[in-house]
Structure formats: C-alpha cells, structure tokens
N, C-alpha and C. Protein backbone atom coordinates (compact mmCIF):
# COMPACT_ATOMS: atom_id res chain seq x y z
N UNK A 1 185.14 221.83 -144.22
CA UNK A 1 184.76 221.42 -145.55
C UNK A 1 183.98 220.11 -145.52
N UNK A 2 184.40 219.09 -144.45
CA UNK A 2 184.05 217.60 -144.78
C UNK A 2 182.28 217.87 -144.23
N UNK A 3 182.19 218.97 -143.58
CA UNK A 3 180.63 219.26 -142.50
C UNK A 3 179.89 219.84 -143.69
N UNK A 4 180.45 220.65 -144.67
CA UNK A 4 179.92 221.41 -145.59
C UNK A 4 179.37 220.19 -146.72
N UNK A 5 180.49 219.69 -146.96
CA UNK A 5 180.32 218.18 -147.89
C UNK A 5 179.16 217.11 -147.54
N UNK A 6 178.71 217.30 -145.91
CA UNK A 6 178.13 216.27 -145.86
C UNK A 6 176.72 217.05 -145.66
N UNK A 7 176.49 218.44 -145.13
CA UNK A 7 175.55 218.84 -145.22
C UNK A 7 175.02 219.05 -147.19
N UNK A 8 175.93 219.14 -147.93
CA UNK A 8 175.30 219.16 -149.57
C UNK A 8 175.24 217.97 -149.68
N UNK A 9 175.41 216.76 -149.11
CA UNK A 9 174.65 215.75 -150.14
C UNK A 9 173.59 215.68 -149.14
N UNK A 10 173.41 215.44 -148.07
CA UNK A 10 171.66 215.01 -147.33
C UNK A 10 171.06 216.02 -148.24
N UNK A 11 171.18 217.67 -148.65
CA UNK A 11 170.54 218.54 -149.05
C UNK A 11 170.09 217.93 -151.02
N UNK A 12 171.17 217.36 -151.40
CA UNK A 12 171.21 216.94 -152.38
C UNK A 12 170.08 215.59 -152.54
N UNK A 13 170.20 214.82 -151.42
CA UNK A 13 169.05 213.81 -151.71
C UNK A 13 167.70 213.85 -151.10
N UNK A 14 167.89 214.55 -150.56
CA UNK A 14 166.04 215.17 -150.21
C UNK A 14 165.76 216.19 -151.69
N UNK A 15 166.50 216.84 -151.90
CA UNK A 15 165.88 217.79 -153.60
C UNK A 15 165.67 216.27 -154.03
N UNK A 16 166.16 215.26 -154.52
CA UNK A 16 165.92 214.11 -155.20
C UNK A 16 165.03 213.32 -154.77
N UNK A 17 164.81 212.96 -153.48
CA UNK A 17 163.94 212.83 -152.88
C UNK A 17 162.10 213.45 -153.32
N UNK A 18 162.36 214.51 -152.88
CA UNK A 18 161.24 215.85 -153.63
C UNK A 18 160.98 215.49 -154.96
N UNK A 19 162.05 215.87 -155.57
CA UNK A 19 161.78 215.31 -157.03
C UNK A 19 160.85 214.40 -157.44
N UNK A 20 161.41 212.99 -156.84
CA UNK A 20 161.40 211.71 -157.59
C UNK A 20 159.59 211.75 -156.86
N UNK A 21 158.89 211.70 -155.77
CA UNK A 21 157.94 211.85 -155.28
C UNK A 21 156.51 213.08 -156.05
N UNK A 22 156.96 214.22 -156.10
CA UNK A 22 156.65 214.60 -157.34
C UNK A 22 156.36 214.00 -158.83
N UNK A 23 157.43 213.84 -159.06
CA UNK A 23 157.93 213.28 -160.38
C UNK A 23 156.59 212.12 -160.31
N UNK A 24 156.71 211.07 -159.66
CA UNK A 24 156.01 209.77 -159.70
C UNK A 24 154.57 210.58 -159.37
N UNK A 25 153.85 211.42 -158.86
CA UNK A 25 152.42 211.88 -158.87
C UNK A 25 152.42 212.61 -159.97
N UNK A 26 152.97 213.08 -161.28
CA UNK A 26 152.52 213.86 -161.72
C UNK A 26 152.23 213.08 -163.15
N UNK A 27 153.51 212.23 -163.16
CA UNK A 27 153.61 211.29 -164.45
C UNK A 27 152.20 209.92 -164.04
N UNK A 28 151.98 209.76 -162.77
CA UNK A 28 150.71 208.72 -162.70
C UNK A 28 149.46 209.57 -162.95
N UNK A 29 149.26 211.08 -163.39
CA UNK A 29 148.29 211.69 -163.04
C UNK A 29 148.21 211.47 -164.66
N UNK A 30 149.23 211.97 -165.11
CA UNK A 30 149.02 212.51 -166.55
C UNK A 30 149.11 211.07 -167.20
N UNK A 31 149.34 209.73 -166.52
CA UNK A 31 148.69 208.22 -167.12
C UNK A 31 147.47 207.61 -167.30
N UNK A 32 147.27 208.56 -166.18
CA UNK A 32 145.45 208.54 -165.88
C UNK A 32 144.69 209.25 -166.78
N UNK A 33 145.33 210.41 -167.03
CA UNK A 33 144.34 211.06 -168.08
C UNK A 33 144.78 210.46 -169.07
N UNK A 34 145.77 209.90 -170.00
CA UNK A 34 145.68 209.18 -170.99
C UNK A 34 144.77 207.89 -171.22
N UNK A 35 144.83 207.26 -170.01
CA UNK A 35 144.25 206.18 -170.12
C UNK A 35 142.48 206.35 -170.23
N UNK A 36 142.10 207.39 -169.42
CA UNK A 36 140.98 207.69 -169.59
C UNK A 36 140.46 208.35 -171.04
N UNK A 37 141.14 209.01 -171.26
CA UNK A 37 140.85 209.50 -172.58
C UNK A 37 140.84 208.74 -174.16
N UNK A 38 141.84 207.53 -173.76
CA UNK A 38 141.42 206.46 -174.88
C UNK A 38 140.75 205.50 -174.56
N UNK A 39 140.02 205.39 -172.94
CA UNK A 39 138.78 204.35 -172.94
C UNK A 39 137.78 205.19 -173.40
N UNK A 40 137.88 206.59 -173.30
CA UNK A 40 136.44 207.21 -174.29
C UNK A 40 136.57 207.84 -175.27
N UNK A 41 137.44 207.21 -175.94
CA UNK A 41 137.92 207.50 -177.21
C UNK A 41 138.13 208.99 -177.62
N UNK A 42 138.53 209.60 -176.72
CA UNK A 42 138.62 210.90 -177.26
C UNK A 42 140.63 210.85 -177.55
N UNK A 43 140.76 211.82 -178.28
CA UNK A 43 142.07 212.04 -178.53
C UNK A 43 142.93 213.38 -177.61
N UNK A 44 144.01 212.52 -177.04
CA UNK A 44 144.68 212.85 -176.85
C UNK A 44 145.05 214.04 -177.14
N UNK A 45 144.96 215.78 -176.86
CA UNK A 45 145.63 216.66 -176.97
C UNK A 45 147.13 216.66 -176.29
N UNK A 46 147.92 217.21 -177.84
CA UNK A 46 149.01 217.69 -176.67
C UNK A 46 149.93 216.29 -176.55
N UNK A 47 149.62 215.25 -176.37
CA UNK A 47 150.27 213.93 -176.30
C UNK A 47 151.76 214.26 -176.04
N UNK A 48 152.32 214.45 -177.53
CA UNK A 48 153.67 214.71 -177.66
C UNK A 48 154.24 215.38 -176.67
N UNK A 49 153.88 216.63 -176.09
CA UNK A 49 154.04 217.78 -175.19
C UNK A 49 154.14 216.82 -174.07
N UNK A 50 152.77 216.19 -174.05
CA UNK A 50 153.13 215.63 -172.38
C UNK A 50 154.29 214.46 -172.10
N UNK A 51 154.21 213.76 -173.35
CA UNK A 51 155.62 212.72 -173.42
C UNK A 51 156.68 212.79 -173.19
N UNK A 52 157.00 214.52 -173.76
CA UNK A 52 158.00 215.09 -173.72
C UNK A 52 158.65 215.57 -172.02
N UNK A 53 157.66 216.27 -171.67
CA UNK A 53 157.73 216.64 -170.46
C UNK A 53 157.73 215.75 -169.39
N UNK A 54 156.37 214.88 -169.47
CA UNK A 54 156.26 213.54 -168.13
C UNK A 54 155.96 212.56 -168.74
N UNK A 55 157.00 212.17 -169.30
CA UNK A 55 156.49 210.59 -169.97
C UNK A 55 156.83 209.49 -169.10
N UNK A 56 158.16 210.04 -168.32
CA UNK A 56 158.35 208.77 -167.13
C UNK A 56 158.71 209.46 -166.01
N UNK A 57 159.14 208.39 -165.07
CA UNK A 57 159.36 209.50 -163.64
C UNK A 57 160.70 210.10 -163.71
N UNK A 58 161.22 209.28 -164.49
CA UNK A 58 163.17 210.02 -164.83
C UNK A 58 162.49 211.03 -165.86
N UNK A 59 161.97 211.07 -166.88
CA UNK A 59 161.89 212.61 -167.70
C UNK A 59 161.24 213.55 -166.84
N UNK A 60 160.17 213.26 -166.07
CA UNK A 60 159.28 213.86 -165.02
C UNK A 60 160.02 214.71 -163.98
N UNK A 61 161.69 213.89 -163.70
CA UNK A 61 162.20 214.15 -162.67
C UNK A 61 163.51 215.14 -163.44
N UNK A 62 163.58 215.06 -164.57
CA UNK A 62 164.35 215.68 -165.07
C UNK A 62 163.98 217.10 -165.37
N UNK A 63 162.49 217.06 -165.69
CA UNK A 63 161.88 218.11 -166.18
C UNK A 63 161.42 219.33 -164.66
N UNK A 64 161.38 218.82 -163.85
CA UNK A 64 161.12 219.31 -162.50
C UNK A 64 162.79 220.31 -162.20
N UNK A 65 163.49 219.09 -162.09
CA UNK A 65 164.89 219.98 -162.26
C UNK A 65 165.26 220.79 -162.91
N UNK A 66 164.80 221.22 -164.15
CA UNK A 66 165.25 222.06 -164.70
C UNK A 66 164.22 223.27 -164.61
N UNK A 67 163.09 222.86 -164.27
CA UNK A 67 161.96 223.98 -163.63
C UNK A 67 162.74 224.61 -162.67
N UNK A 68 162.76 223.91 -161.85
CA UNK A 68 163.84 225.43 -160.71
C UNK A 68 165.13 225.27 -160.61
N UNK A 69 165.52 225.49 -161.59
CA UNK A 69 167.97 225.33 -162.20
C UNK A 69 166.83 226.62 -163.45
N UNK A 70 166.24 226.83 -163.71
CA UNK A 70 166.14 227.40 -165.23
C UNK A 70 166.19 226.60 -166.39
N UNK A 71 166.27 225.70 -166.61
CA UNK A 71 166.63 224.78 -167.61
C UNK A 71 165.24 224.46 -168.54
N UNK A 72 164.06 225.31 -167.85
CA UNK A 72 162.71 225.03 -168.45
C UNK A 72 161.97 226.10 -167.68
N UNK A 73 161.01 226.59 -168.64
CA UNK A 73 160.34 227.60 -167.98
C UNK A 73 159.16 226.89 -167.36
N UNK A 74 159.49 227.02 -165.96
CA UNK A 74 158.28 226.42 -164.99
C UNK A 74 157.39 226.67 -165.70
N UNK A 75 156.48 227.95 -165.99
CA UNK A 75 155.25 228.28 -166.64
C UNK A 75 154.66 227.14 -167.89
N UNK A 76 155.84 226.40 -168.41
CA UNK A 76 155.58 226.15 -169.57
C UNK A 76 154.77 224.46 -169.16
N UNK A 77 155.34 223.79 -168.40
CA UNK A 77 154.99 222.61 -167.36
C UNK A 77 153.46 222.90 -166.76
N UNK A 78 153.17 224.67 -166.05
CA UNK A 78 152.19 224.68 -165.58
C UNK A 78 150.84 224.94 -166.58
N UNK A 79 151.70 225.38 -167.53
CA UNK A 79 150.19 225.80 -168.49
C UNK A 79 149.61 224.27 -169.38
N UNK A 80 150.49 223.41 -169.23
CA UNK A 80 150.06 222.15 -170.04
C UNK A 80 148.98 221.42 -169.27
N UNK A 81 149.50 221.21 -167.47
CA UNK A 81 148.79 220.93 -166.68
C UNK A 81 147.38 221.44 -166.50
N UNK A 82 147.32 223.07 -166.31
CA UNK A 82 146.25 223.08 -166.44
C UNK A 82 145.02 223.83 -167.88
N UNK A 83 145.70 223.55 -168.30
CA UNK A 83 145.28 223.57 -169.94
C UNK A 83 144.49 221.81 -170.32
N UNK A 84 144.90 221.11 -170.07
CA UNK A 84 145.04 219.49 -170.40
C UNK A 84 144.65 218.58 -168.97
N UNK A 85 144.84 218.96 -168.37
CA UNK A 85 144.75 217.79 -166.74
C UNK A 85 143.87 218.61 -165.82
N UNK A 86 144.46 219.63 -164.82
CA UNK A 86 143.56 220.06 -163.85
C UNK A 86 144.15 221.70 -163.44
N UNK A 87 143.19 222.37 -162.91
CA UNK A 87 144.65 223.38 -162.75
C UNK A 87 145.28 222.87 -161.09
N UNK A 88 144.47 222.37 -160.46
CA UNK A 88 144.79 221.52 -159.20
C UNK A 88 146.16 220.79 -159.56
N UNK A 89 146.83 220.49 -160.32
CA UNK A 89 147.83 219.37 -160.91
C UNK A 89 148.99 220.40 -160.90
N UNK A 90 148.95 221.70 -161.64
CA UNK A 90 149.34 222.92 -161.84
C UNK A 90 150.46 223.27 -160.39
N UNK A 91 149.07 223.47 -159.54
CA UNK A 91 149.39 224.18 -158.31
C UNK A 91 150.65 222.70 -157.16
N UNK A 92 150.45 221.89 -157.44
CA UNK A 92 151.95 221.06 -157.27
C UNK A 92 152.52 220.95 -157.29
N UNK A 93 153.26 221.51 -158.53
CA UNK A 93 154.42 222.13 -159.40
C UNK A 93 154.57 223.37 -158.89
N UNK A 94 153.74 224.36 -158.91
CA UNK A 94 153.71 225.71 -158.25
C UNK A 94 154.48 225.40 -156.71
N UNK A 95 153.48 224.30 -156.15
CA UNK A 95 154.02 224.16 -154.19
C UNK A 95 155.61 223.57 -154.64
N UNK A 96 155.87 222.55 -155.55
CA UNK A 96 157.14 222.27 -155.83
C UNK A 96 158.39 222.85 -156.03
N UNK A 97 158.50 223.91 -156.77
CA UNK A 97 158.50 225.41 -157.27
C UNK A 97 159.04 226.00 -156.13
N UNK A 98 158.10 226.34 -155.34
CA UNK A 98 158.18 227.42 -154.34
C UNK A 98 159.39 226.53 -153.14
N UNK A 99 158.74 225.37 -152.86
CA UNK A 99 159.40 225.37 -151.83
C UNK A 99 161.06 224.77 -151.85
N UNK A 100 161.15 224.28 -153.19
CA UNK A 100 162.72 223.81 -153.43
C UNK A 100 163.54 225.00 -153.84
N UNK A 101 162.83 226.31 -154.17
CA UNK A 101 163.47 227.22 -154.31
C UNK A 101 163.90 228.32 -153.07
N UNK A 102 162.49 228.41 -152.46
CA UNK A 102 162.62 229.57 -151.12
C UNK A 102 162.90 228.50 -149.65
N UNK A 103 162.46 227.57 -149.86
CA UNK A 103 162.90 226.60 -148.30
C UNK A 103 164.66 225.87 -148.40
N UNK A 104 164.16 225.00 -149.30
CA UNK A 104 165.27 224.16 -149.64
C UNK A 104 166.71 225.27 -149.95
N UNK A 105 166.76 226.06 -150.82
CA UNK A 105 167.94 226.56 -151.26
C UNK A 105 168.42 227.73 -149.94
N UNK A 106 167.56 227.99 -149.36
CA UNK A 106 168.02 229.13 -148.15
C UNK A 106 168.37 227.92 -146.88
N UNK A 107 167.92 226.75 -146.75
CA UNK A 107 168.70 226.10 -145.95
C UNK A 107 170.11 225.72 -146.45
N UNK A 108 170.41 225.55 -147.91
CA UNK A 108 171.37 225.45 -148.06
C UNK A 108 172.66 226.26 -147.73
N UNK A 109 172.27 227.39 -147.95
CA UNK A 109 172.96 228.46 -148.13
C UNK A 109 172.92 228.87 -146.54
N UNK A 110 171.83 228.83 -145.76
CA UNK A 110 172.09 228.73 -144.10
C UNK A 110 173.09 227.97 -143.41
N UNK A 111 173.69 226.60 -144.26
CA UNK A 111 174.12 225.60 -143.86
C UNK A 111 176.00 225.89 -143.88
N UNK A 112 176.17 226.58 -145.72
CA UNK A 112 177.08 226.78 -145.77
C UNK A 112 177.66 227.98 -145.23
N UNK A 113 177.30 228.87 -145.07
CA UNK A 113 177.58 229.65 -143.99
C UNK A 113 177.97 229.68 -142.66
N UNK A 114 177.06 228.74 -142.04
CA UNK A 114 177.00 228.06 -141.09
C UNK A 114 178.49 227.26 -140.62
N UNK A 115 178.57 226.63 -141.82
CA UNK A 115 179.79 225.83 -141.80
C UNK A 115 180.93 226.61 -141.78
N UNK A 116 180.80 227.96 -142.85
CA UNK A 116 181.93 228.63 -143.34
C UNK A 116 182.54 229.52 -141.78
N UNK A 117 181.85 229.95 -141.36
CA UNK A 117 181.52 230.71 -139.50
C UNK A 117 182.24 229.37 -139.24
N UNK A 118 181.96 228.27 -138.93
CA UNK A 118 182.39 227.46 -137.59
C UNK A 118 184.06 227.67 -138.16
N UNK A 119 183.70 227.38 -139.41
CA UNK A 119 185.63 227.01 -139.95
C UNK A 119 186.23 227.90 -139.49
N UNK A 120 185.89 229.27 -139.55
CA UNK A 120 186.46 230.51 -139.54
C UNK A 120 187.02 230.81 -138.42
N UNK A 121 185.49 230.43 -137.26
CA UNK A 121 186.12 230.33 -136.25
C UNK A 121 187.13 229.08 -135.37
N UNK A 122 187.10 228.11 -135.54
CA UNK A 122 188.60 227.45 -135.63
C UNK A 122 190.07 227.60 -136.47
N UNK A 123 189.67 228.31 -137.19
CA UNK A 123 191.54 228.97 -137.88
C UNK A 123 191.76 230.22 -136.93
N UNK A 124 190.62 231.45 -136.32
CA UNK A 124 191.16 232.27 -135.15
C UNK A 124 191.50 231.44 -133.96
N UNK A 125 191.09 230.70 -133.47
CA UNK A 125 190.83 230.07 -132.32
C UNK A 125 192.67 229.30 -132.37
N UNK A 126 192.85 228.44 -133.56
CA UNK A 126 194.34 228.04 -133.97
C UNK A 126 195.42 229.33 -134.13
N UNK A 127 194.79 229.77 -134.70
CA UNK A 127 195.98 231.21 -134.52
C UNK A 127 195.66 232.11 -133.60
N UNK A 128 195.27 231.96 -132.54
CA UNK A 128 195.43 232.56 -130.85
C UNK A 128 195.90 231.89 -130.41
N UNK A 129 195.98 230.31 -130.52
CA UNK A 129 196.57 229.43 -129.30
C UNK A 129 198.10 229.93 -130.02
N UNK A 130 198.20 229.86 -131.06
CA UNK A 130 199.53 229.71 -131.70
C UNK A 130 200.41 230.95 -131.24
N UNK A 131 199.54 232.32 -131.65
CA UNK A 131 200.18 233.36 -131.14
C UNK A 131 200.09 233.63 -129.43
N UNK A 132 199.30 232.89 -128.54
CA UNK A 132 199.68 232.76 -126.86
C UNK A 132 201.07 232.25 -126.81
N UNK A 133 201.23 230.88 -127.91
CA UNK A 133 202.04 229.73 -127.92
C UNK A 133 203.38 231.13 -128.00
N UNK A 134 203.29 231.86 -128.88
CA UNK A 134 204.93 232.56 -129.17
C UNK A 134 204.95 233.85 -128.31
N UNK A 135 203.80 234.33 -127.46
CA UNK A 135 204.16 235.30 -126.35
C UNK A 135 204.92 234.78 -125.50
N UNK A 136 204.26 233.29 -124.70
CA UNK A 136 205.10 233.18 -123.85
C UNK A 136 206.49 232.87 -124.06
N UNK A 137 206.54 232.23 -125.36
CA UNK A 137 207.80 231.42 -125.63
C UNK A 137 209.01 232.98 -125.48
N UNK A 138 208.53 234.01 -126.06
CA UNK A 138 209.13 235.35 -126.44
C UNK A 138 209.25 235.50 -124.53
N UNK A 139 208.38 235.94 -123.90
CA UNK A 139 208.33 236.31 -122.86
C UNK A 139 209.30 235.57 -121.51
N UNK A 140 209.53 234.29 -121.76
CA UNK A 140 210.60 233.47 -120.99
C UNK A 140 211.95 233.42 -121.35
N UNK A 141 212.36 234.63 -121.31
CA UNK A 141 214.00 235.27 -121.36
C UNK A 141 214.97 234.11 -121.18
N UNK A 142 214.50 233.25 -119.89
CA UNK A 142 215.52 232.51 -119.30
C UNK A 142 215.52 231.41 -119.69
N UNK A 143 214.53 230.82 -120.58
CA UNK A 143 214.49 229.36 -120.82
C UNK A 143 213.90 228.50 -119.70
N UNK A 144 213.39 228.82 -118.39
CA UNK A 144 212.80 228.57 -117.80
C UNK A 144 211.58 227.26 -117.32
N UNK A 145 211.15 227.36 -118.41
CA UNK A 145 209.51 226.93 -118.31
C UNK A 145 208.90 227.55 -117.49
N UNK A 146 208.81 228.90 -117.29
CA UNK A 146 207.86 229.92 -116.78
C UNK A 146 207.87 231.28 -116.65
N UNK A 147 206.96 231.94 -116.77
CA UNK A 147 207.50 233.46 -116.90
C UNK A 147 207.10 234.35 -115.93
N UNK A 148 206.99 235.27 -115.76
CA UNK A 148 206.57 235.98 -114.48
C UNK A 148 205.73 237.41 -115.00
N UNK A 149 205.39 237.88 -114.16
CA UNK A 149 204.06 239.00 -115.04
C UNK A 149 204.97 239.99 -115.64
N UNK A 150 206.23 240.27 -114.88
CA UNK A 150 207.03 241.54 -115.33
C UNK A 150 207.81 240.96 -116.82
N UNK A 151 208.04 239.88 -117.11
CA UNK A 151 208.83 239.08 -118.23
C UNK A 151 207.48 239.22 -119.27
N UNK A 152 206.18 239.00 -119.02
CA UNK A 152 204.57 238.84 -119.66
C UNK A 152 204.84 240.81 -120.39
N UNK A 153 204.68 241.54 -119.11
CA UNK A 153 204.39 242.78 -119.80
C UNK A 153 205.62 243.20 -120.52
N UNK A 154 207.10 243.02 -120.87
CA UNK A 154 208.04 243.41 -121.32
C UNK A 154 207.87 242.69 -122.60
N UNK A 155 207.49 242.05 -122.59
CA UNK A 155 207.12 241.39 -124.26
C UNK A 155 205.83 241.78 -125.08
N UNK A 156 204.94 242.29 -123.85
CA UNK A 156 203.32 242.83 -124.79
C UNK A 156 204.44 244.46 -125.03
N UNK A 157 205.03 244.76 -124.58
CA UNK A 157 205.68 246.60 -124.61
C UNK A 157 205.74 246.36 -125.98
N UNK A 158 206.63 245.09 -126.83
CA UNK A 158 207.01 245.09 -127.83
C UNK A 158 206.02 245.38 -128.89
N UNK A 159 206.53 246.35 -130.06
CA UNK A 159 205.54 246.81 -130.87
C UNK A 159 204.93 245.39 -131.61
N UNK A 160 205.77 244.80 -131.98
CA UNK A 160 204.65 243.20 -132.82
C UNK A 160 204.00 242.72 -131.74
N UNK A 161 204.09 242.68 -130.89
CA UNK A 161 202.94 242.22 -129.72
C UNK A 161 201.76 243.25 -129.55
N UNK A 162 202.20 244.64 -129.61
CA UNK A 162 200.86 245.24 -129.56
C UNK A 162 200.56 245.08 -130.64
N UNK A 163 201.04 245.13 -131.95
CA UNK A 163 200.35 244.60 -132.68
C UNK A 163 198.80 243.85 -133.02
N UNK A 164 199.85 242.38 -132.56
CA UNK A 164 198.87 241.31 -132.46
C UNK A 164 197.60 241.23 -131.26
N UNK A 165 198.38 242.01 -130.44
CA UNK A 165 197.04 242.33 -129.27
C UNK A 165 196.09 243.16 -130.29
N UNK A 166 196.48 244.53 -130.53
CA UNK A 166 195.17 245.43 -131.35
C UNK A 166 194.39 244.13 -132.26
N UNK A 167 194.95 243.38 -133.19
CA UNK A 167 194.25 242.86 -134.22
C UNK A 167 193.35 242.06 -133.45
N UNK A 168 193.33 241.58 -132.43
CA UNK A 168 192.64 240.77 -131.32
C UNK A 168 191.72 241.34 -130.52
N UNK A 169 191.95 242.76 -130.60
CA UNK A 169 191.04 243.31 -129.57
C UNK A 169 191.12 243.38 -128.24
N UNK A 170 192.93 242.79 -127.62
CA UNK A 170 193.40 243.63 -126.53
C UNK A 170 194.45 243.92 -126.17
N UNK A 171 193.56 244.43 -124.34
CA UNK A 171 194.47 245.57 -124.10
C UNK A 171 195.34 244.96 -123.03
N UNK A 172 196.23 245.87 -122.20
CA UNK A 172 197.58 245.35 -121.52
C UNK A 172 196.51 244.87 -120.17
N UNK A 173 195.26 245.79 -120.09
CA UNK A 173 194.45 245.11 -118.59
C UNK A 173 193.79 243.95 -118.71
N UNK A 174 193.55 243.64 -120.05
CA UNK A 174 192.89 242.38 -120.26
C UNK A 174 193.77 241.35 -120.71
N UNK A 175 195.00 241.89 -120.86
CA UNK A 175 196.03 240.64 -120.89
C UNK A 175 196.37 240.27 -119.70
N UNK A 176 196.81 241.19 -118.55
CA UNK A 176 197.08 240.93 -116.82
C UNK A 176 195.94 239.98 -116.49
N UNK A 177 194.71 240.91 -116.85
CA UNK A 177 193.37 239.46 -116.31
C UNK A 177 193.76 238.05 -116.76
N UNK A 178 193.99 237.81 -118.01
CA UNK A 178 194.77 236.85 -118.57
C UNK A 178 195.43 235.90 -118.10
N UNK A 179 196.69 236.92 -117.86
CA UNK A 179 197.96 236.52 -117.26
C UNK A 179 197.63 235.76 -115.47
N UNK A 180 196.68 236.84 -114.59
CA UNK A 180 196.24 235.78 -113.42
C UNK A 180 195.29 234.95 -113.17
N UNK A 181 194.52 234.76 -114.75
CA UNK A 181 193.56 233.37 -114.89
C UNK A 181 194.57 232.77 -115.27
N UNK A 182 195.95 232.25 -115.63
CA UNK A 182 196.33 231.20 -116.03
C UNK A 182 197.40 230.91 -114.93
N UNK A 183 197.32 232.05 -113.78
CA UNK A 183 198.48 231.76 -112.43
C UNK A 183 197.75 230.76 -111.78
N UNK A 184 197.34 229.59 -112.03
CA UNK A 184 196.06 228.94 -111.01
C UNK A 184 196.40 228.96 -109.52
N UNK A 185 197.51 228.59 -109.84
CA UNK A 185 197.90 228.29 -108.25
C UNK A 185 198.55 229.86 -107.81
N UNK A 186 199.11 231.40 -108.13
CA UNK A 186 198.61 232.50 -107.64
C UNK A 186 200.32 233.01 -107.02
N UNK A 187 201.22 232.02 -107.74
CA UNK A 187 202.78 232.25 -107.34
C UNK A 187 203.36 233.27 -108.05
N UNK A 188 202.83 234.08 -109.09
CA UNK A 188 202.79 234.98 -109.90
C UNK A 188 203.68 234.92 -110.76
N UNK A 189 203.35 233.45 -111.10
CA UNK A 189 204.31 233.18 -112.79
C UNK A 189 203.33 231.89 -113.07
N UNK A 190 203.59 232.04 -114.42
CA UNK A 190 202.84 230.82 -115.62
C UNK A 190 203.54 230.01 -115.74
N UNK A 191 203.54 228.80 -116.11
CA UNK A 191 204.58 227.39 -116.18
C UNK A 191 203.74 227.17 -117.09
C-alpha cells in the first residue's frame, strides 16, 4: 500500500505539474491576445468566455482538470481557442488531452497493479513460509528439532497436507526434491 501511496502522489504531481505548465501558456497566450486587441482597439469577442475559462493560471488549471475528469467538455475549451486565438493554441489542449489521459492514466493504473502483483505476491510467499513453518512442526513427532524424510512423507500422506500441497501446485516428488535441497549437509534429516 505505502509503494502504491507513493507511486499516486509523484503521479499526482506531475498531472499538476502538466497542468500548471499548460495552464501558464495558455492563460499568457490568451493575455496576449487581449492585450493586442485593445492596443488596436478592436473588441474583445467572447471576453467573458475566456475569463471564465483562462482568466488565471489557477482557473486555467482548474479548467484543464476538468477537461480530462469530465467536469468540462474539452471541445468546449477547444472551439474558443480556435474560434478566437489560433487553432495552433487548440491543438495543446488536444496534445494535453491526449496525453494525461492515454500516457499518464495507463501508467497509473500500470503502477497499481504493479504494486497490487508485488503485494500479492508477498502474502503467498508469507503463507508458504508459514505453511513449510507447520509441515515440519506436524512432521517432527518427537519434538526433536529435526525430522527425517520418512516423518516428511507421513505428514504430506495426511489429507490437509495434500491439500495444501494441490493448492500450491505440489507433488510428493517435488516435495522429496524439497526435502533434499534443505538436507544441506545430506544426513537425511532437516534441523
């Protein structure tokens, strides 16, 4: 969870990142055309619209966000742009668009997955050591601290042991292989 947690916020401040970078070229673009348009006195179309939409880099950046969350119909951002500014201005929003939706959100979702697999596989990995942990414990009749291969296979015989072998995926020959990778030293018992 804490790998998952930390992969959503880096993911979280690069979208903001994106944003705010955006945000600040689109709201200086559409300052420019204001400013130009009342040194030649022409009027302002649309004004309100654009105020509304990019009047600063926080509405700019707000309005971007809700372009790809749904919260605004992208189209509606692109047709002002190039209706009023450029359609070049347009296609920014479009590259913006595209890639916080098809790059950015499939890494996310690569990530958590990613994460969800590793977790997954450390809770099997904990519950194999755990269930090795209660074969042998089952398998050392004598209290010992060690068991011997014939004490090993009289406890896999047991039906909850085959059990837990099937759910694992083995068998009594790949438990013996097992059983004399962990004889290191070859005295034909486990300690």
């Amino acid at each position: 969870l804490a790998g998952s947690l930390r992969s959503l916020c880096w993911t979280i401040l690069l979208l903001m990142l994106i944003m705010y970078v955006t945000g600040v070229y689109l709201t200086q673009v559409i300052s420019d055309h204001r400013a130009a348009a009342r040194q030649d006195n022409l009027e302002v179309v649309e004004e309100e619209q654009m105020e509304e939409l990019m009047g600063s880099v926080t509405v700019a950046m707000l309005t971007l966000y809700q372009a790809i969350t749904g919260g605004i119909s992208w189209h509606k951002v692109t047709d002002l742009l190039i209706e009023h500014i450029h359609p070049w201005t347009a296609s920014i929003v479009t590259f913006y668009i595209a890639f916080s939706l098809f790059a950015l959100m499939n890494i996310v979702t690569g990530v958590f997955v990613e994460s969800a697999l590793a977790n997954a596989k450390h809770d099997q990995d904990s519950f194999l050591l755990q269930f090795v942990l209660k074969i042998f414990e089952k398998a050392d009749r004598g209290a010992s601290g060690a068991i011997t291969w014939s004490e090993f296979e009289a406890c896999l015989a047991q039906p909850e042991m085959q059990m837990y072998c099937d759910a694992f995926g083995l068998d009594v020959e790949e438990a013996k292989n097992l059983f004399v990778l962990l004889d290191a030293d070859m005295c034909g018992q486990v300690e």
